[in-house]
Protein backbone atom coordinates (compact mmCIF):
# COMPACT_ATOMS: atom_id res chain seq x y z
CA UNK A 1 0.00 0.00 0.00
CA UNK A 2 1.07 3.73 -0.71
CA UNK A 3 -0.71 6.83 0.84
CA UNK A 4 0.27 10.24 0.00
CA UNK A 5 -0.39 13.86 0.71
CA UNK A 6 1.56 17.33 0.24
CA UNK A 7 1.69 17.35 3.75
CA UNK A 8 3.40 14.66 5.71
CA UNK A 9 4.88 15.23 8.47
CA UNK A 10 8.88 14.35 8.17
CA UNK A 11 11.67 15.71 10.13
CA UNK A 12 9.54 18.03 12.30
CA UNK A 13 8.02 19.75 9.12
CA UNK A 14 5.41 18.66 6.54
CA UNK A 15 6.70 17.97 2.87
CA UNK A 16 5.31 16.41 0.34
CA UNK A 17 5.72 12.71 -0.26
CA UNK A 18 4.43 9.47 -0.45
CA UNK A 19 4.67 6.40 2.50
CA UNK A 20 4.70 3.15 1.12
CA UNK A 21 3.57 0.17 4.19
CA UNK A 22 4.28 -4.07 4.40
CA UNK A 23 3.59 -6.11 6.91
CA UNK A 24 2.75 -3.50 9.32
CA UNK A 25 5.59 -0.95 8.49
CA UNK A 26 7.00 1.77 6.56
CA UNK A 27 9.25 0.16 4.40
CA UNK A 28 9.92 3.54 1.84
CA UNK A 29 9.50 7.04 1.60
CA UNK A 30 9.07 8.71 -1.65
CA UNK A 31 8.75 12.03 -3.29
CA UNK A 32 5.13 13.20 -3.79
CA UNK A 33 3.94 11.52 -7.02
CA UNK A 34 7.10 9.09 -7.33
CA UNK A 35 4.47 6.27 -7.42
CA UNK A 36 0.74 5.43 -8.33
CA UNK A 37 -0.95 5.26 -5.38
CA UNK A 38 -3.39 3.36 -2.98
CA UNK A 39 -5.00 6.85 -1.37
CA UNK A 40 -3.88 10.38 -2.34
CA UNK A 41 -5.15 12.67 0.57
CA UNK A 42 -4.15 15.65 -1.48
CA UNK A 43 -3.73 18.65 1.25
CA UNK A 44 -4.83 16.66 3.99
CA UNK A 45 -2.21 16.51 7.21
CA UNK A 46 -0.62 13.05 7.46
CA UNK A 47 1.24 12.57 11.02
CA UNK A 48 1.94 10.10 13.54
CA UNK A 49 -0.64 8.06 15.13
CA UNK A 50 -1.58 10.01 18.48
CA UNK A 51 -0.44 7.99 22.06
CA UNK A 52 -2.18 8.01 25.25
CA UNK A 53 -0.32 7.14 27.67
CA UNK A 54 -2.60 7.91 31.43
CA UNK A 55 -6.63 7.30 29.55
CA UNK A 56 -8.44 5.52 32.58
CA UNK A 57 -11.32 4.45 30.62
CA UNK A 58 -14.19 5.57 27.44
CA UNK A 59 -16.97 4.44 26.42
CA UNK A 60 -18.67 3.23 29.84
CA UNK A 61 -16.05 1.37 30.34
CA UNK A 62 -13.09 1.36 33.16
CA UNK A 63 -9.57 -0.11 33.62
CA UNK A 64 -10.55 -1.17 36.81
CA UNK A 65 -13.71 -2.89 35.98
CA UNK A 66 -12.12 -5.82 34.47
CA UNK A 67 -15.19 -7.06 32.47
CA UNK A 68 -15.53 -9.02 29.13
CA UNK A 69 -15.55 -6.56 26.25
CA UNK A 70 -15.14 -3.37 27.57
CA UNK A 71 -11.97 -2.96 26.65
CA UNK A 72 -12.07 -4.43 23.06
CA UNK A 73 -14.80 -1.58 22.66
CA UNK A 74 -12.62 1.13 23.80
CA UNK A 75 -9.77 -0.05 21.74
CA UNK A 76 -11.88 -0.19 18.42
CA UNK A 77 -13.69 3.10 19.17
CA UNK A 78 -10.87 5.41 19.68
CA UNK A 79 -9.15 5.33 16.59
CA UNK A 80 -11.49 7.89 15.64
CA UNK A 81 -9.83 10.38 17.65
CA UNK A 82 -6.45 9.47 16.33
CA UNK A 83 -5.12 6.77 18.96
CA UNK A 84 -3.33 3.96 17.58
CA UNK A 85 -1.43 3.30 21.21
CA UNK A 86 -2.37 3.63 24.77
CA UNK A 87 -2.40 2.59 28.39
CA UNK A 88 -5.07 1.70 30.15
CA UNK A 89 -4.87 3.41 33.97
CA UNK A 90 -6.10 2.06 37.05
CA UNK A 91 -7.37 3.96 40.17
CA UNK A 92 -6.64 3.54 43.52
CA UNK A 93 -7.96 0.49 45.12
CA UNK A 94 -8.32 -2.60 47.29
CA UNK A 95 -5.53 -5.14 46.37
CA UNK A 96 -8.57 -7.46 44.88
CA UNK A 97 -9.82 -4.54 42.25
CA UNK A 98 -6.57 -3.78 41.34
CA UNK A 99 -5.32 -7.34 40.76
CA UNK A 100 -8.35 -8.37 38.91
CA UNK A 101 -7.85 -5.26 36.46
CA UNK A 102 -3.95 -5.34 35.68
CA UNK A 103 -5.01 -9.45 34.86
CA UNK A 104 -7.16 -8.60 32.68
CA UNK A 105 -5.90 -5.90 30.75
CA UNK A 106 -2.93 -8.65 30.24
CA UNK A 107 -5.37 -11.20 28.99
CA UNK A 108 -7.24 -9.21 26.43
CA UNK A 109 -2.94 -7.63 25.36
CA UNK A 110 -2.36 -11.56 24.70
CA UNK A 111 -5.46 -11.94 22.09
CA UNK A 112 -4.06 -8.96 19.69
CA UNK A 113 -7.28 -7.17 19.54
CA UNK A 114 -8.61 -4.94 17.18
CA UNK A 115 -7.87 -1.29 16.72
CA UNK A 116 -5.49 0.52 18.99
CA UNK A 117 -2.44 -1.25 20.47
CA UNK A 118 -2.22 -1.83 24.58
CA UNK A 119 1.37 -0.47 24.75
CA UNK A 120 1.29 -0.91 28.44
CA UNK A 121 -0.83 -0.58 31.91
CA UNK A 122 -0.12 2.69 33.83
CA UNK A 123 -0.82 2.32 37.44
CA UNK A 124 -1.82 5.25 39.04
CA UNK A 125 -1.76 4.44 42.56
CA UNK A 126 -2.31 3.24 45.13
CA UNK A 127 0.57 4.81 46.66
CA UNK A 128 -0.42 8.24 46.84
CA UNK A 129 -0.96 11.38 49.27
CA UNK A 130 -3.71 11.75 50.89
CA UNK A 131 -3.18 16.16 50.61
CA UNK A 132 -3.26 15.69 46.92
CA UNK A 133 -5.43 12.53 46.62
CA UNK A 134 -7.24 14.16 44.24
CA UNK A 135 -10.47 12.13 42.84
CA UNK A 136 -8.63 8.54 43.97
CA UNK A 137 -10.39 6.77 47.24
CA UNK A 138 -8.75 7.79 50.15
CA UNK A 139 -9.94 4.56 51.89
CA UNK A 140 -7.68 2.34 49.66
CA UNK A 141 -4.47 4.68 49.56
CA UNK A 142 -1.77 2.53 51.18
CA UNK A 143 1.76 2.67 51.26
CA UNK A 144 4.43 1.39 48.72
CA UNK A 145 5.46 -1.48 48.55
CA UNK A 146 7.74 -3.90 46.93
CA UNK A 147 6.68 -7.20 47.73
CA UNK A 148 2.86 -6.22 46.77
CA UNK A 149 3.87 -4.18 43.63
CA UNK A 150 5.25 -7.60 42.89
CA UNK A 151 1.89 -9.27 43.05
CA UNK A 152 0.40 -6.98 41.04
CA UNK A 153 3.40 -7.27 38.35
CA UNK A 154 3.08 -10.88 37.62
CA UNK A 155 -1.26 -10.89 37.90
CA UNK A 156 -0.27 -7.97 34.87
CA UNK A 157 2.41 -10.36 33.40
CA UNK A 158 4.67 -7.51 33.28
CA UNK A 159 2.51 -5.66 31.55
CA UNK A 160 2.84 -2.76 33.98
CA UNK A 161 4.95 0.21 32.55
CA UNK A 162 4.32 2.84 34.24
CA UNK A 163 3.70 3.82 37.81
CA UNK A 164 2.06 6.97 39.63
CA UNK A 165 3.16 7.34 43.03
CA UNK A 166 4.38 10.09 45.71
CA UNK A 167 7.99 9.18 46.17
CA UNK A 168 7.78 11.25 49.67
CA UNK A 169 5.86 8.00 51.01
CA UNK A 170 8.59 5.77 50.03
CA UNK A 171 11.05 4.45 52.63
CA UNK A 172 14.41 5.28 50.95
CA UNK A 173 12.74 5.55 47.67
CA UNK A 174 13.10 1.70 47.52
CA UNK A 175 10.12 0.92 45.57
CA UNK A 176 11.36 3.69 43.24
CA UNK A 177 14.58 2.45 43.24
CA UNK A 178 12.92 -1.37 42.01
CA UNK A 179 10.91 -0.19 39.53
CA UNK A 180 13.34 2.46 37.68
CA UNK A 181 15.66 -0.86 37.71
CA UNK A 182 13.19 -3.48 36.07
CA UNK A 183 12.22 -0.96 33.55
CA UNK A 184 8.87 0.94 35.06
CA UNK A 185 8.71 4.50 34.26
CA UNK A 186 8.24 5.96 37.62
CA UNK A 187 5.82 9.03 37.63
CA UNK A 188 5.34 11.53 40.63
CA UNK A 189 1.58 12.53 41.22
CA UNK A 190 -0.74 12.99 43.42
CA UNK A 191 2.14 14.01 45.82
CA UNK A 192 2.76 16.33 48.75
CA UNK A 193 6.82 16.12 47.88
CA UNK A 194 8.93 19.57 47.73
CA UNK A 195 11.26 20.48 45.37
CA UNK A 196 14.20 19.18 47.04
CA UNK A 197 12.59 15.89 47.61
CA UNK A 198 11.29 15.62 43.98
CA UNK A 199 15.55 16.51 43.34
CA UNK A 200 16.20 13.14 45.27
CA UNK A 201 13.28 11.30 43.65
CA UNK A 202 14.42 12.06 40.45
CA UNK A 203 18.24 10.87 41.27
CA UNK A 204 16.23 7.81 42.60
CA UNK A 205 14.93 6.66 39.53
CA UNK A 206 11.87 8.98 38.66
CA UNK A 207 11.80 9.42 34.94
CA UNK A 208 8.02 11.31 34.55
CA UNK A 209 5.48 13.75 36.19
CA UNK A 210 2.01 12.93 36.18
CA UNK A 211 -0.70 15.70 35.06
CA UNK A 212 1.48 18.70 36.00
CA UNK A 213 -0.51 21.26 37.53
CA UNK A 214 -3.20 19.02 39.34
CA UNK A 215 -2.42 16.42 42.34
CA UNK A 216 0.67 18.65 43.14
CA UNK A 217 1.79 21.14 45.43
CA UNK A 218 2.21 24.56 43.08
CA UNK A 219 5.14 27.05 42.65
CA UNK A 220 5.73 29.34 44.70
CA UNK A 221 8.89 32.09 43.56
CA UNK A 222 10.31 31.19 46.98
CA UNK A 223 8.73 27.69 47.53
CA UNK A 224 8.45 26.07 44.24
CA UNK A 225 7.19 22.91 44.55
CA UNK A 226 6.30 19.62 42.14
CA UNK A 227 4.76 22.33 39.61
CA UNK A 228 8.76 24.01 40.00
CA UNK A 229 10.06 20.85 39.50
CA UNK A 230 8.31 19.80 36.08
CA UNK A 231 10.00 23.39 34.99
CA UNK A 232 13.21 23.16 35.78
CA UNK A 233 13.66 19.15 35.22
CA UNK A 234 13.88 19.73 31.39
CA UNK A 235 14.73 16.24 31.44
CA UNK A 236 12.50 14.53 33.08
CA UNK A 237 9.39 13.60 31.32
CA UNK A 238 5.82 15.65 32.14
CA UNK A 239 2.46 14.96 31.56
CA UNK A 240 -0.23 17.74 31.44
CA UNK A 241 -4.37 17.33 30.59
CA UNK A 242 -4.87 19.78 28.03
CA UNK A 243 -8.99 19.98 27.96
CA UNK A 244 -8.58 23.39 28.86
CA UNK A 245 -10.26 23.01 32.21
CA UNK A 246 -7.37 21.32 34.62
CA UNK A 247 -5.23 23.88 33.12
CA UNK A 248 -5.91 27.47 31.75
CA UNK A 249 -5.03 28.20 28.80
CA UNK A 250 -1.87 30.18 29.81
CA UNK A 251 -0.81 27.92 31.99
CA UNK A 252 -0.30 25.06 29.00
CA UNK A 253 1.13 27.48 27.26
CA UNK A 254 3.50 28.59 29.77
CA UNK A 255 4.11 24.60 30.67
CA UNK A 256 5.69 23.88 26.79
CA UNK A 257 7.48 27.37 26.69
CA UNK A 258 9.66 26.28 30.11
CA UNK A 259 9.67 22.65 29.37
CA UNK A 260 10.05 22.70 25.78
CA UNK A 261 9.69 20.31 22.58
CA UNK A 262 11.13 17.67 23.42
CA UNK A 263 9.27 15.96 27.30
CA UNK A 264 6.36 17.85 27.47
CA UNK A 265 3.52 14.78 26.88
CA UNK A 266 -0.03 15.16 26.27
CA UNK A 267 -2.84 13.23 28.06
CA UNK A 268 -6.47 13.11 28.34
CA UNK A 269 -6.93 11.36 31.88
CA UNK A 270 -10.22 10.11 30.41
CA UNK A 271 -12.75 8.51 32.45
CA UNK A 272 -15.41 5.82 31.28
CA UNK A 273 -17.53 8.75 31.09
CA UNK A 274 -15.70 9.98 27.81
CA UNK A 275 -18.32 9.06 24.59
CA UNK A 276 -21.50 9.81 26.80
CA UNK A 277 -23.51 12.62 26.14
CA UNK A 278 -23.80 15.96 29.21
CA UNK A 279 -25.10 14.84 32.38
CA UNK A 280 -24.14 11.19 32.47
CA UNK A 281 -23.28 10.09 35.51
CA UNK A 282 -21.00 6.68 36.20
CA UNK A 283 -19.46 5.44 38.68
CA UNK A 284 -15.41 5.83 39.18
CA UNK A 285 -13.41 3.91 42.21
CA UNK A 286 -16.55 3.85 44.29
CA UNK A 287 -17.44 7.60 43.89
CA UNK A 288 -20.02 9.05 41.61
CA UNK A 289 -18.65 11.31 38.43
CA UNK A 290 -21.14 13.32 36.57
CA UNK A 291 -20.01 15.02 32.92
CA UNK A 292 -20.76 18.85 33.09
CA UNK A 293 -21.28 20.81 29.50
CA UNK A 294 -17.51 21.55 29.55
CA UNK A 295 -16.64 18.10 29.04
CA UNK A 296 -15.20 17.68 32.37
CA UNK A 297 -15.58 15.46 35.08
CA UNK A 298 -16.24 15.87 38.36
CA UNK A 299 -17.09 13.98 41.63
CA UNK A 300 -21.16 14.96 42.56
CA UNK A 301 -20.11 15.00 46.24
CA UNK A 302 -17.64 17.64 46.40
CA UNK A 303 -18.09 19.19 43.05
CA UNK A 304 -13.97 18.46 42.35
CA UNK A 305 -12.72 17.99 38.78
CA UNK A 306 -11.99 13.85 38.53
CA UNK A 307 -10.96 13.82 34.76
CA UNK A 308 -12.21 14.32 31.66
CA UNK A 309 -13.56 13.02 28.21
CA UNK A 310 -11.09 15.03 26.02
CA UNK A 311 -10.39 13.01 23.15
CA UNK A 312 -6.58 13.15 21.57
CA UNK A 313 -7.24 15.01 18.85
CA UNK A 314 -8.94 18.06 19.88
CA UNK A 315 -6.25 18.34 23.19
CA UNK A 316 -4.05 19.01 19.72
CA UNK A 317 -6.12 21.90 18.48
CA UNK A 318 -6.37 23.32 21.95
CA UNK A 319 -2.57 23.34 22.36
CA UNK A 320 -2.34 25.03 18.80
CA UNK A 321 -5.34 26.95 17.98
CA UNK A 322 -6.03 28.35 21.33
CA UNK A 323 -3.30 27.79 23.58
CA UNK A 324 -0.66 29.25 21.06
CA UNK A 325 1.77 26.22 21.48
CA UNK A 326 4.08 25.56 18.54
CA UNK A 327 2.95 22.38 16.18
CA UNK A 328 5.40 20.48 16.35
CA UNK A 329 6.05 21.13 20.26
CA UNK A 330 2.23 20.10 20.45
CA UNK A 331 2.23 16.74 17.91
CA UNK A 332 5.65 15.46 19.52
CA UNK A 333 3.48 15.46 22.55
CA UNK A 334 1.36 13.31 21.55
CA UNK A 335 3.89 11.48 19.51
CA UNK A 336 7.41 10.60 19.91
CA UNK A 337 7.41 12.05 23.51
CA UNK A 338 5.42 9.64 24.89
CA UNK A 339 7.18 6.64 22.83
CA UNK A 340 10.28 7.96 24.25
CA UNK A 341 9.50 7.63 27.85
CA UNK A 342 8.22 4.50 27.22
CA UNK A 343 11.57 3.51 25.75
CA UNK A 344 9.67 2.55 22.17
CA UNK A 345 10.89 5.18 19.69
CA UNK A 346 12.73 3.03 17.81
CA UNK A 347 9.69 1.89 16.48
CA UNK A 348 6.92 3.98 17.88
CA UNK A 349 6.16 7.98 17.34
CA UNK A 350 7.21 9.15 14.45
CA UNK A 351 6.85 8.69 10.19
CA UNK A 352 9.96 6.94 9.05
CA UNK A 353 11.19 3.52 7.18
CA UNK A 354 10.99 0.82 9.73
CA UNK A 355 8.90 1.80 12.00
CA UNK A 356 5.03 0.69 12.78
CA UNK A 357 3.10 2.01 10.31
CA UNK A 358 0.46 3.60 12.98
CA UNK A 359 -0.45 7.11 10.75
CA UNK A 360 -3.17 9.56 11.08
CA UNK A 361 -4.50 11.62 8.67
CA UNK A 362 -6.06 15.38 9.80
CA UNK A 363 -8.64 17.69 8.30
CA UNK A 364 -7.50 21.42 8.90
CA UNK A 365 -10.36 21.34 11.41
CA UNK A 366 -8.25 18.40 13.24
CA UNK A 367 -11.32 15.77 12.70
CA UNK A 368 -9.86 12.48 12.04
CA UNK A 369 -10.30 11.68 8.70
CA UNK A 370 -8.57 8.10 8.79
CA UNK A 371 -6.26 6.69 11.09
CA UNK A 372 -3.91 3.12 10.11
CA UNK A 373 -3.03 0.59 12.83
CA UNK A 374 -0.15 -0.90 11.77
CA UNK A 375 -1.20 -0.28 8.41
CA UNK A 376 -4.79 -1.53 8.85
CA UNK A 377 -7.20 1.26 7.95
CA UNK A 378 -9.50 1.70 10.96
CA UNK A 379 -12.42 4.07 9.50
């Protein structure tokens, strides 16, 4: 198969040209027209397929619910928004939930389903702070520990890449220490740490922030905090939700300016409430979430944002259109920064020969107007 447009994105700029795909990967890149073609999108933007890497659920569906076809639904559905890659999240909760859900995720990874690729399970929690809990279940917070992050590592078959936690909670950073050595991205959120103990947690073996801004303690010119830290750690990897509504506008666009192009990564921290129409209300880790007309998420109880139901591609136009964030500082979000923390660039991110042919193809408006799964056209 060849596909071509006068705008693919190559080298961190569109040119025109055509990308030839077998077997499930680029195997050439030619010069617009080189070749007769399978599908000439003409003007249309062709550009990496979009990862989400901390997406809790969609589609009435949750990570932690651990029931028969949820999760093949969510994976076929959200190609429409650009995904070809993500990893399902848990929530905080008892050992029982949370085993149950990391099993299953594994056993649905093993049958190769349909549509987006399982690149991994992100578990958020449950070693968190109780300050900056956030929407998780205080009831089930605990603290870390090796010999039970264990357990739930081999019910997930190692599926388990990344891990939320608040290092501050960790006794010599030891669970930090384990996981940074058998290859789990360690991710601070939902933490009460300070700067200087976000410094040690980073020499430790942290490699990531989760949803800068939120779950955090905030910068301060004198105190500055986790929301200090994901500035001035220009290495270290950040995640930020960019709906708009967990972060203003300036504050996203403030967020790439400091950490710039290159480990600044997008999420949507959707909830099983993403797909449903205004007023829906679901259940998430025991607590009731109701969608407001914003999009968001929040619990009914307390009125407290609890995630949201952005979808990939429109967190792109945000960053662009309104937040003022350069494109390609915005796409490698969504893109090769995420494959990059999750150690899969060499095959994962970006348009080149050899690598999975996972491609998306935008309307100016940024509606989806195909997206290829290893090739496979998905709409």
């Amino acid at each position: 198969m060849i596909i071509q447009s006068k705008r693919v994105w190559i080298a961190n700029q569109f040119i025109p040209a055509q990308l030839e795909v077998e077997n499930n990967k680029i195997t050439s890149v030619y010069a617009y027209g080189t070749n007769p073609v399978d599908v000439d999108y003409e003007n249309s933007r062709i550009v990496p397929g979009f990862l989400d890497v901390h997406t809790h659920g969609a589609y009435s569906w949750d990570t932690n619910d651990a029931t028969d076809g949820g999760l093949e639904t969510w994976l076929e559905n959200i190609v429409k928004e650009g995904v070809t890659g993500l990893c399902p999240t848990t929530i905080t909760q008892s050992e029982e939930v949370l085993t149950n859900a990391v099993k299953h995720v594994a056993e649905v990874y093993k049958t190769n389903p349909k549509g987006a690729e399982i690149l991994g399970i992100h578990f958020e929690g449950p070693y968190l702070d109780m300050k900056y809990k956030g929407a998780q279940p205080p009831e089930h917070i605990a603290v870390p520990s090796i010999e039970q992050f264990k357990r739930y590592q081999d019910a997930a078959n190692g599926l388990i890449k990344i891990i939320t936690m608040a290092p501050e909670h960790d006794p010599d950073f030891a669970l930090t220490k384990y996981c940074a050595e058998t290859g789990v991205v360690v991710s601070i959120g939902h933490s009460n740490a300070t700067y200087e103990e976000a410094s040690l947690a980073v020499a430790n073996g942290v490699r990531s922030m989760t949803h800068v801004y939120n779950g955090m303690t905030p910068f301060n010119h004198r105190n500055n905090g986790l929301v200090g830290a994901a500035f001035r750690f220009r290495d270290v990897f950040g995640e930020v939700i960019c709906d708009g509504n967990h972060s203003s506008l300036a504050a996203l666009n403030i967020y790439y300016a400091t950490k710039g192009r290159d480990y600044t990564i997008m999420v949507t921290d959707s909830l099983m409430a993403k797909g449903n129409p205004v007023g829906s209300k679901f259940m998430f880790g025991g607590h009731e979430i109701e969608i407001y007309p914003d999009g968001s998420a929040h619990l009914t109880e307390i009125n407290s944002l609890a995630g949201s139901t952005l979808k990939v591609n429109e967190g792109l136009r945000i960053l662009v259109e309104e937040a003022q964030v350069p494109f390609d500082a915005a796409l490698n979000s969504c893109t090769i920064n995420p494959a990059r923390m999750l150690r899969i660039d060499d095959h994962k991110g970006k348009l080149g020969v050899g690598y999975d042919a996972d491609i998306v193809v935008l309307a100016d408006d940024y509606n989806v107007i195909q997206t290829y799964c290893k090739g496979v056209a998905q709409l």
